[in-house]
Structure formats: structure tokens, C-alpha cells
C-alpha atoms as a PDB file:
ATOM      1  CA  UNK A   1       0.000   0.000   0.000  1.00  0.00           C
ATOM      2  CA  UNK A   2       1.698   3.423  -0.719  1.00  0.00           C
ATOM      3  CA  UNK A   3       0.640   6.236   1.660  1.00  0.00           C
ATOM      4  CA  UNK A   4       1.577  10.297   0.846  1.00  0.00           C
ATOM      5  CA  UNK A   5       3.546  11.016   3.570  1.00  0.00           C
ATOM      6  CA  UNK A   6       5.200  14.890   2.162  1.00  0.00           C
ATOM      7  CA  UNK A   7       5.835  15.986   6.072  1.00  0.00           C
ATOM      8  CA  UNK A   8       8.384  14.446   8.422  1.00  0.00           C
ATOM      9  CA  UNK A   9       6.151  12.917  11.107  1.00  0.00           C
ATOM     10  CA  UNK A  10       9.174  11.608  13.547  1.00  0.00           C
ATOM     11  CA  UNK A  11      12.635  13.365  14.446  1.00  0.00           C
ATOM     12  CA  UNK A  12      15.905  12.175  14.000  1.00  0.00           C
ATOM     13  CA  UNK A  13      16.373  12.501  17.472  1.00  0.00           C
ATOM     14  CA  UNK A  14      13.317  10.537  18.165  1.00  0.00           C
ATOM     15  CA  UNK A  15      14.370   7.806  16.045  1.00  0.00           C
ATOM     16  CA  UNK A  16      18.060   8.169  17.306  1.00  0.00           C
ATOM     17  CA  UNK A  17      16.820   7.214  21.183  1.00  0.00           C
ATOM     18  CA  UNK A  18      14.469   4.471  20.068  1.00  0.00           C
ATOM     19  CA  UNK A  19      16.993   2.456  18.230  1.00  0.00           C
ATOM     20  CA  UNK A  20      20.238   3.130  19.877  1.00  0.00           C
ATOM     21  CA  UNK A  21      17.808   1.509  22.603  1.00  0.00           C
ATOM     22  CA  UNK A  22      17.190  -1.449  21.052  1.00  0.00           C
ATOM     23  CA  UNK A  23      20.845  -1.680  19.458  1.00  0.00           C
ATOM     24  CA  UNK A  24      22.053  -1.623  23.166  1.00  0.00           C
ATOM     25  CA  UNK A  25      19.657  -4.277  24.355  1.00  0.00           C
ATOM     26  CA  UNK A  26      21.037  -6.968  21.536  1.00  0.00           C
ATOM     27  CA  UNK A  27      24.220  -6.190  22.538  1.00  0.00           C
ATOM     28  CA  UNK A  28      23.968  -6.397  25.981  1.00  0.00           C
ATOM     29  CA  UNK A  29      22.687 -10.021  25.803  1.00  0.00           C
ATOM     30  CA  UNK A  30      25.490 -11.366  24.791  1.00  0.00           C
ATOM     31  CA  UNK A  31      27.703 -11.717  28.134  1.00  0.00           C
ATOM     32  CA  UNK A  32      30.768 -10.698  27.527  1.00  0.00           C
ATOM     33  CA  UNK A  33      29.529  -7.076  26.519  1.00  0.00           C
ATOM     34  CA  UNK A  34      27.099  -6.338  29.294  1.00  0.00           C
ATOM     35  CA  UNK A  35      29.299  -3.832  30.565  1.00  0.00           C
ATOM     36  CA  UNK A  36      28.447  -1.796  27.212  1.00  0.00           C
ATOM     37  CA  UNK A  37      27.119   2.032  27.848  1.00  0.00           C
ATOM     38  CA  UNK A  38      25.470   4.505  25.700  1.00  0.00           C
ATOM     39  CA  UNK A  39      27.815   8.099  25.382  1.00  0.00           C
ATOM     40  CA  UNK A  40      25.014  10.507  23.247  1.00  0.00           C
ATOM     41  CA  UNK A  41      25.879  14.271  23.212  1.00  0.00           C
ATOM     42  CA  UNK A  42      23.482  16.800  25.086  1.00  0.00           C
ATOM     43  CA  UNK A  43      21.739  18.943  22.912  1.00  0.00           C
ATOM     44  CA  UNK A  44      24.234  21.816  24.141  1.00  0.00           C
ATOM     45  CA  UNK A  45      27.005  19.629  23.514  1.00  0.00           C
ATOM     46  CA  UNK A  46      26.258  19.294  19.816  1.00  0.00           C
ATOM     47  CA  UNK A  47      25.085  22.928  19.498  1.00  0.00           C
ATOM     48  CA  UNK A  48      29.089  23.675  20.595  1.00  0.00           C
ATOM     49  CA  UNK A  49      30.766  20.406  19.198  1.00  0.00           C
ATOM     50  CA  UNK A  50      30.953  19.085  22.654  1.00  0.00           C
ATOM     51  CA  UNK A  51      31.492  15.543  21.314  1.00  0.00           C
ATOM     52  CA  UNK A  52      35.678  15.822  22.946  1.00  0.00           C
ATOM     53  CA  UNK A  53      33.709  16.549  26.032  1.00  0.00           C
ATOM     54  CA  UNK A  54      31.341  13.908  26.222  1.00  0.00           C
ATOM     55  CA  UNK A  55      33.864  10.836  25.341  1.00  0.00           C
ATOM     56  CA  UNK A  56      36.165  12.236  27.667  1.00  0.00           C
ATOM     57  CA  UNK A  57      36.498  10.230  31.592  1.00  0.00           C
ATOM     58  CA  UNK A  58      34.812   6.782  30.504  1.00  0.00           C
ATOM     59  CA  UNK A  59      38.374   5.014  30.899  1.00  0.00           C
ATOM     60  CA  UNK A  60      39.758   2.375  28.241  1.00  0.00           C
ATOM     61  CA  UNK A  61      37.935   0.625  26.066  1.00  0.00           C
ATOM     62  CA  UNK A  62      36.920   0.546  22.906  1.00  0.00           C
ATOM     63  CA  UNK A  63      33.976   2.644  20.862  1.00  0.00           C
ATOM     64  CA  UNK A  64      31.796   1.827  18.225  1.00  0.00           C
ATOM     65  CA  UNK A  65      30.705   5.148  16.419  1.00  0.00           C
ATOM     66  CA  UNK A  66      27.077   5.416  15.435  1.00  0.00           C
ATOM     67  CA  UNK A  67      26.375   8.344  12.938  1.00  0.00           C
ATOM     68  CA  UNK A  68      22.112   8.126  12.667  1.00  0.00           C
ATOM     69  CA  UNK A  69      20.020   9.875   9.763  1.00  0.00           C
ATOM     70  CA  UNK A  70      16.595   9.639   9.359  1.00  0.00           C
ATOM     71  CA  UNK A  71      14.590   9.373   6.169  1.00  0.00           C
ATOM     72  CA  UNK A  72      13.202  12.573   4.091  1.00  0.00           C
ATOM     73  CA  UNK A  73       8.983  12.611   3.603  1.00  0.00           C
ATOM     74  CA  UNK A  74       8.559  10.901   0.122  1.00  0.00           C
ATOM     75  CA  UNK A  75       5.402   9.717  -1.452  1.00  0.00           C
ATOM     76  CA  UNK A  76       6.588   6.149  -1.925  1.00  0.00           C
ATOM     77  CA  UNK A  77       6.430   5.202   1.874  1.00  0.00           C
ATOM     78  CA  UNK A  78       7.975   2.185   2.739  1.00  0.00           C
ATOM     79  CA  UNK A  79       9.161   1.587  -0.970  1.00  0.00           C
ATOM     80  CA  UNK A  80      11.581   4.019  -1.039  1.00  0.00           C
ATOM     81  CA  UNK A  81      13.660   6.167   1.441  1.00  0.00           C
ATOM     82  CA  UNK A  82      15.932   8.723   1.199  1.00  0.00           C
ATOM     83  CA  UNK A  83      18.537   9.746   3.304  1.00  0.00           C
ATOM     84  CA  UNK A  84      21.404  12.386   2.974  1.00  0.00           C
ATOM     85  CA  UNK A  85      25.617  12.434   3.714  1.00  0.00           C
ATOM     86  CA  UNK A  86      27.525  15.650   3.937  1.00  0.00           C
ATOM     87  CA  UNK A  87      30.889  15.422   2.717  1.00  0.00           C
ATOM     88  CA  UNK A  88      32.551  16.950   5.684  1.00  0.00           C
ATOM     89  CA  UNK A  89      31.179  15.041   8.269  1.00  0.00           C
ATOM     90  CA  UNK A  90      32.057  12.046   5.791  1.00  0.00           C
ATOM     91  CA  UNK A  91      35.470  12.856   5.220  1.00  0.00           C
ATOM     92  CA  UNK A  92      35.821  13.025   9.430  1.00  0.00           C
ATOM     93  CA  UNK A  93      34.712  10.311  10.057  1.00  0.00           C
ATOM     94  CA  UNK A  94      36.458   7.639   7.340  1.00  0.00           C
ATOM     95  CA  UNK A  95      39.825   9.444   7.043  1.00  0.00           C
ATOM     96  CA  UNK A  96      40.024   9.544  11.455  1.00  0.00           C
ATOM     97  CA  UNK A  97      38.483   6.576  12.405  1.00  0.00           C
ATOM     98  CA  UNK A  98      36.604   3.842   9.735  1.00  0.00           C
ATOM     99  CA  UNK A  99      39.495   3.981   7.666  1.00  0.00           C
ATOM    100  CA  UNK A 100      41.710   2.246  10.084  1.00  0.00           C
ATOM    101  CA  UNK A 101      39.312   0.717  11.698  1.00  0.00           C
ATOM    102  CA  UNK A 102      36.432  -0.588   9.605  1.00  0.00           C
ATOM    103  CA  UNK A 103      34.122  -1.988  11.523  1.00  0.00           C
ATOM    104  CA  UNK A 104      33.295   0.740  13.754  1.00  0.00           C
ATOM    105  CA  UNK A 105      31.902   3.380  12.325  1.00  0.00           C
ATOM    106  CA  UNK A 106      28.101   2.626  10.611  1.00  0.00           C
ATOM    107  CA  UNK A 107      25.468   5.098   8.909  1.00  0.00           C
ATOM    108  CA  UNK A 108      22.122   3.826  11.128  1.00  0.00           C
ATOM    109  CA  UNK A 109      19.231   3.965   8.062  1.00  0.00           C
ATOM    110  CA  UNK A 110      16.184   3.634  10.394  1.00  0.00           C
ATOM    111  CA  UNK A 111      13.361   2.842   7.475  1.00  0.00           C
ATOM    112  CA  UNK A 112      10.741   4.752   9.979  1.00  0.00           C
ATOM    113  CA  UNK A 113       8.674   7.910   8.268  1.00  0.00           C
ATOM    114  CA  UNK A 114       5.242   7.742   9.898  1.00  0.00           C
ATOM    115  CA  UNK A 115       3.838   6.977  13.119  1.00  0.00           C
ATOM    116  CA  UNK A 116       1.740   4.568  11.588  1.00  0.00           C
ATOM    117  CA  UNK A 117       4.658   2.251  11.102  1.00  0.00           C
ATOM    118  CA  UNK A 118       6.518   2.611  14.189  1.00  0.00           C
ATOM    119  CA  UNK A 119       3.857   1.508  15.935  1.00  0.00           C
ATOM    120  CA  UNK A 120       3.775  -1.857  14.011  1.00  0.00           C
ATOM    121  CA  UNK A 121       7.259  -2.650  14.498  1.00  0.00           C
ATOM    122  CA  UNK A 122       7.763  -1.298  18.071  1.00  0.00           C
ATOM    123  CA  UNK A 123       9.473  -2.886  19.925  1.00  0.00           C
ATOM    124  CA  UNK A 124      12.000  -3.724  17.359  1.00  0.00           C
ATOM    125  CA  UNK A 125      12.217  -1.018  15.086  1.00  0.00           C
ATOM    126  CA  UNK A 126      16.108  -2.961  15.157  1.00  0.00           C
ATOM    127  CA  UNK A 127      13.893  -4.952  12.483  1.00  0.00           C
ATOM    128  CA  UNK A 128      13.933  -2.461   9.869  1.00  0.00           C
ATOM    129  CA  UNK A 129      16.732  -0.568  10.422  1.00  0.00           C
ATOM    130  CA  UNK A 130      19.823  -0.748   8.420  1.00  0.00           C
ATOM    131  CA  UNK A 131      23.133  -0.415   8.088  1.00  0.00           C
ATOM    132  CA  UNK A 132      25.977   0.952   6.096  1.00  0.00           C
ATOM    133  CA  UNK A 133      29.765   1.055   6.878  1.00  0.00           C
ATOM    134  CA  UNK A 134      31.317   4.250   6.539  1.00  0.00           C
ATOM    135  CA  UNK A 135      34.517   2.540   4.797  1.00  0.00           C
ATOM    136  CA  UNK A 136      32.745   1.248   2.006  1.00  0.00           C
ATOM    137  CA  UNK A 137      31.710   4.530   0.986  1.00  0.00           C
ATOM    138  CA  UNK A 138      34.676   5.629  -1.087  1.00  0.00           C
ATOM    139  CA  UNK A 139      36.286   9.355  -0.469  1.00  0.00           C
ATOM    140  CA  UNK A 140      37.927   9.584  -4.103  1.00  0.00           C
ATOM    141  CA  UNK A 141      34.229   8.472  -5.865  1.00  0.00           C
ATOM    142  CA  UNK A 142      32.419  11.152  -3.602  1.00  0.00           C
ATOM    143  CA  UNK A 143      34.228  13.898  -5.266  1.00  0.00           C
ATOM    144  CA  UNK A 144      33.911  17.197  -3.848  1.00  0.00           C
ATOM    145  CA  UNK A 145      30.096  18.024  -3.554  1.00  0.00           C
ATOM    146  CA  UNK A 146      28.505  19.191  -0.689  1.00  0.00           C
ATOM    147  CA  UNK A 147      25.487  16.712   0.028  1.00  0.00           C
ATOM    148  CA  UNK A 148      25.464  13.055  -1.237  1.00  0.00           C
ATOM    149  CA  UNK A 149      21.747  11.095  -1.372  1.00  0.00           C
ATOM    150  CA  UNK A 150      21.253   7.277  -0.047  1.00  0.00           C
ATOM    151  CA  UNK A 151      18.303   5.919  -1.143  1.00  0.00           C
ATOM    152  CA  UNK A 152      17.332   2.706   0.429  1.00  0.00           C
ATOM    153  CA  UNK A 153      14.877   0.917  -2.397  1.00  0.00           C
ATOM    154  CA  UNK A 154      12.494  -2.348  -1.494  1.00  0.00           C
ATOM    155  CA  UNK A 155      11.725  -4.139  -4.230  1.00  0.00           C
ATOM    156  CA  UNK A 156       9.913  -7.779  -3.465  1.00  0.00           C
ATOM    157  CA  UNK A 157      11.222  -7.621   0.043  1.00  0.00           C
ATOM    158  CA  UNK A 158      15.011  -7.196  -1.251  1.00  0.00           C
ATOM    159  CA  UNK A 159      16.514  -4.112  -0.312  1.00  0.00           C
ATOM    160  CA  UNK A 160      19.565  -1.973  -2.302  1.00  0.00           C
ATOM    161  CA  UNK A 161      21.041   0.418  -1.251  1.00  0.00           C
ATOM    162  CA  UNK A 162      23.032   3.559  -3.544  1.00  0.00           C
ATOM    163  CA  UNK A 163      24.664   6.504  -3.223  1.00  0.00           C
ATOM    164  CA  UNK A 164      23.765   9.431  -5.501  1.00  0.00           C
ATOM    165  CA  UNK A 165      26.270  12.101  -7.210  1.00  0.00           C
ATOM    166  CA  UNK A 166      27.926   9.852  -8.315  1.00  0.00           C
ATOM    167  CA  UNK A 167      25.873   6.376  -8.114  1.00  0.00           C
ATOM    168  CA  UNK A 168      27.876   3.807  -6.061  1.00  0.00           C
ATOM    169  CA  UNK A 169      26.047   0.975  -4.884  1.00  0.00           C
ATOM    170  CA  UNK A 170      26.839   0.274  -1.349  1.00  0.00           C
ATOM    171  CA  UNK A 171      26.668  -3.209   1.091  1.00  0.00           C
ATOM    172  CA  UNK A 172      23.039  -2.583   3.501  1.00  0.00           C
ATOM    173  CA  UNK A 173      23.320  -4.774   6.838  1.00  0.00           C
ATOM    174  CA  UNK A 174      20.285  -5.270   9.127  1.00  0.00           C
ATOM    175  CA  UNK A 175      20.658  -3.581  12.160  1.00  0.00           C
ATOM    176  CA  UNK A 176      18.884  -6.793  14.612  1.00  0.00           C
ATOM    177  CA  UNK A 177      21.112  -9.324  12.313  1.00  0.00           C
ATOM    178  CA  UNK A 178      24.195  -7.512  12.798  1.00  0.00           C
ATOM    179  CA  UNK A 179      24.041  -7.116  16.681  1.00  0.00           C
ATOM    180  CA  UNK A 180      22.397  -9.964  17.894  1.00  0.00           C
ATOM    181  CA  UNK A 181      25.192 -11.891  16.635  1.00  0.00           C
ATOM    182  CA  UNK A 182      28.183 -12.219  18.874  1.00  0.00           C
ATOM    183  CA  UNK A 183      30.419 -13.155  15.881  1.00  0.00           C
ATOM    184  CA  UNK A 184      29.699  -9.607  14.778  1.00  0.00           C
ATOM    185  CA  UNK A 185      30.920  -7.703  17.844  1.00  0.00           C
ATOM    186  CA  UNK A 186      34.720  -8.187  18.463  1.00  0.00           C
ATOM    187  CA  UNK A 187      36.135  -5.190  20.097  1.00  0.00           C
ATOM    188  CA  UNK A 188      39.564  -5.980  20.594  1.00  0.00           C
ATOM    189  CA  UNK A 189      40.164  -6.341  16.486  1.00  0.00           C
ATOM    190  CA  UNK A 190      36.922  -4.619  15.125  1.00  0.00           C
ATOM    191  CA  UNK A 191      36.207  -1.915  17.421  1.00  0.00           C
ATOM    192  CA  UNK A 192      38.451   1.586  17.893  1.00  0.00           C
ATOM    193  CA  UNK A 193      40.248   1.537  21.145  1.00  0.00           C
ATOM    194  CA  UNK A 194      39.525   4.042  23.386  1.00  0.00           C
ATOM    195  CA  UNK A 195      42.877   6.539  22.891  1.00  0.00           C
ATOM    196  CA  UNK A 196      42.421   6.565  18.919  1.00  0.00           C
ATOM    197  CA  UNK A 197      38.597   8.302  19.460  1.00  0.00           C
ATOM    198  CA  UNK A 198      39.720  10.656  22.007  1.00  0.00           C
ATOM    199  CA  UNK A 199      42.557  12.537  20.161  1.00  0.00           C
ATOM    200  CA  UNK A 200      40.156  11.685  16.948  1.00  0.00           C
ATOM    201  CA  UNK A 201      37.300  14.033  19.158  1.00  0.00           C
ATOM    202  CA  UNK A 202      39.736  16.343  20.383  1.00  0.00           C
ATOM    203  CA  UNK A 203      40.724  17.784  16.308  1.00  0.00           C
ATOM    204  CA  UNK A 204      36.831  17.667  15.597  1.00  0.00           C
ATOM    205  CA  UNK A 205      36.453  19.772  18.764  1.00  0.00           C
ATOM    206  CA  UNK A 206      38.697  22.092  17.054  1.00  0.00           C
ATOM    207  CA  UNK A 207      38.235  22.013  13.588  1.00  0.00           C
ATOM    208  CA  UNK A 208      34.799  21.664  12.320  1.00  0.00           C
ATOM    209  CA  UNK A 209      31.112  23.251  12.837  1.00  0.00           C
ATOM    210  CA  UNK A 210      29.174  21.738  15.607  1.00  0.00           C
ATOM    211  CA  UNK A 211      26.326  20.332  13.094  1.00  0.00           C
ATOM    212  CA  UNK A 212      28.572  18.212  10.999  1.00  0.00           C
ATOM    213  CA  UNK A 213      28.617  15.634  14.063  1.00  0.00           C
ATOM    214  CA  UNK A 214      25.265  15.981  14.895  1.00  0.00           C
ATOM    215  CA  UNK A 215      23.288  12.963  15.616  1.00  0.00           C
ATOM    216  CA  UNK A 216      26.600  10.907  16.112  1.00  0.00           C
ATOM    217  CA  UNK A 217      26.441   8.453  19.210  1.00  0.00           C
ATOM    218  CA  UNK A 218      28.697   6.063  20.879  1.00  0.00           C
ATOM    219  CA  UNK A 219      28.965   2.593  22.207  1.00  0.00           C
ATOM    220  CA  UNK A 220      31.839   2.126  24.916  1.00  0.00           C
ATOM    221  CA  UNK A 221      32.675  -0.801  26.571  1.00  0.00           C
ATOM    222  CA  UNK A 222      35.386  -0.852  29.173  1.00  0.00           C
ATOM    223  CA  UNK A 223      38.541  -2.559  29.260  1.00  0.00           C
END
């Protein structure tokens, strides 16, 4: 059934509590990462770039970085979503952390416009909610425009996922597959230990515009 939906109906933010939720539930159940907190900015923190004060005094460990978008209103709901990068924020993110360190920095893709929806899949909106790996989206093949678009496409319950200007298909992972499965969350080799983010926060605290990190959230667990 397609349904108009031309206004966003949920927040980012919204979407960014719900699921980072959920996301910290799976995780939790598998024992060895029970220890596993949440580290979101404060609304004043990412009005001032306070992300090199919120990661700061959690210890060692090691991070997995969680940059969340939500979906632009479109008249094709739940066939087709669309979602935006911004270069900048991009470039921070792969060339400081997921280039090194590939497995720890996702896009979260929650496929939620309407109200109508989240109420059918809550509480697992995990369910429908994707993934992309900053890594795999190449620097180089970005080129140098501003905004890049991600549209997430259903067709016959199969999913694709591609980057616009210029096209580049990308690898989607489902966000409940990905970490309810304890093969999937190795720390010590997949995750970026805890001195890497900290000086990584500490040049985004001084170089870039508080909105470019926006929406980004953090999983610690301690040594």
C-alpha cells in the first residue's frame, strides 16, 4: 500500500533514542559485553561540538561510532527512502576513524517515516533498520560536492542500497542481524580503542562546525 507522507512525522532525534535503545539491548545479551554504555551528546554539547567533552572520563575501552540519519517525507512510503551524507562530516569520520578501523563506524538507516509504522514494528524497530559502513563509501568516488543522497529501495522484500552524485552501490546490513550476533561484535580487532577516538574528538572539537557531528552516538565498553 503506498501512503503520501510529504511531512516528516518523527525526528531524528526521536528515532536516534528508540533504536540506539534497542541496538544496546542486543548487545547487551550477549555476556561478555554487558558492561556496554550509551555516550550521546546533550543537545548543548552538539550545538558547541561538545562531542571531545562527552567521550572524555569513561576510561579504556573501545567505541563503536554510530552516525544516525533519518529518512526525508517521500510519497513512496515504505518503498523508497531517502537519506542524505555531507561530505565533511564524511570525510571526518572515514579518514580519522573507519578507515583504520572498519568496523566501527556505521550510517544507522532507520526505514521509519510515519507513526503509523513505528507503531507496528515497536518494539523492534532494530527490524527495519539498516546499516551501512562508513569505509565502504569511497572518499575519491564522492568527489567534492557538498550533500550526497542514499536511497534505500524495497523491491519484493530485497533491499539496495546507492549513493547518488555519483551512483555507487553500497553493502546494507540489518541492524537486529548484525548485533544480535556475537560473531559480529569483536572489540579488541573490530572496534576503535579508546585513545584513537579521544585525540580523533579532540581535532573535531577544534576544527569543524558543531552540526557536521550531529546525531553521532557512541557505544563504549570498558577494558
Amino acid at each position: 500500500m503506498v501512503i503520501s507522507a510529504t511531512q516528516r512525522q518523527i525526528s531524528e532525534k526521536t528515532l536516534e533514542l528508540n533504536v540506539c535503545a534497542e541496538i544496546l539491548t542486543l548487545i547487551r545479551s550477549n555476556p561478555p559485553y554487558r558492561k556496554v554504555v550509551w555516550q550521546g551528546m546533550t543537545q548543548q554539547q552538539e550545538r558547541t561540538n561538545g562531542l571531545d567533552e562527552a567521550l572524555r572520563g569513561l576510561g579504556n575501552g573501545w567505541y563503536l561510532m554510530l552516525q544516525f540519519k533519518s529518512p526525508w517525507p517521500t510519497s513512496l512510503v515504505d518503498l523508497q527512502y531517502k537519506f542524505s551524507i555531507n561530505s565533511e562530516q564524511h570525510a571526518t569520520l572515514v579518514s580519522g576513524l573507519a578507515r583504520q578501523f572498519p568496523d566501527s563506524v556505521f550510517y544507522v538507516l532507520p526505514l521509519f517515516a510515519t507513526w503509523n509504522k513505528v507503531d507496528v514494528y515497536s518494539p523492534n524497530l532494530v527490524n527495519d533498520t539498516w546499516l551501512i559502513r562508513a569505509s565502504e563509501i569511497s572518499l575519491a568516488q564522492l568527489g567534492l560536492q557538498d550533500r550526497h543522497r542514499i536511497d534505500i529501495l524495497k523491491n519484493n522484500g530485497e533491499l539496495s542500497a546507492i549513493i547518488n552524485s555519483p551512483r555507487l552501490d553500497a553493502k546494507i546490513l540489518n541492524a537486529n542481524e548484525a548485533f544480535s550476533s556475537p560473531d559480529s561484535i569483536v572489540p579488541k580487532s573490530g572496534w576503535l580503542p579508546s585513545e584513537v577516538v579521544q585525540d580523533w574528538a579532540s581535532h573535531v572539537q577544534d576544527n569543524f562546525a558543531p552540526r557536521r557531528m550531529r546525531s553521532l552516538q557512541a557505544l563504549f565498553l570498558p577494558a
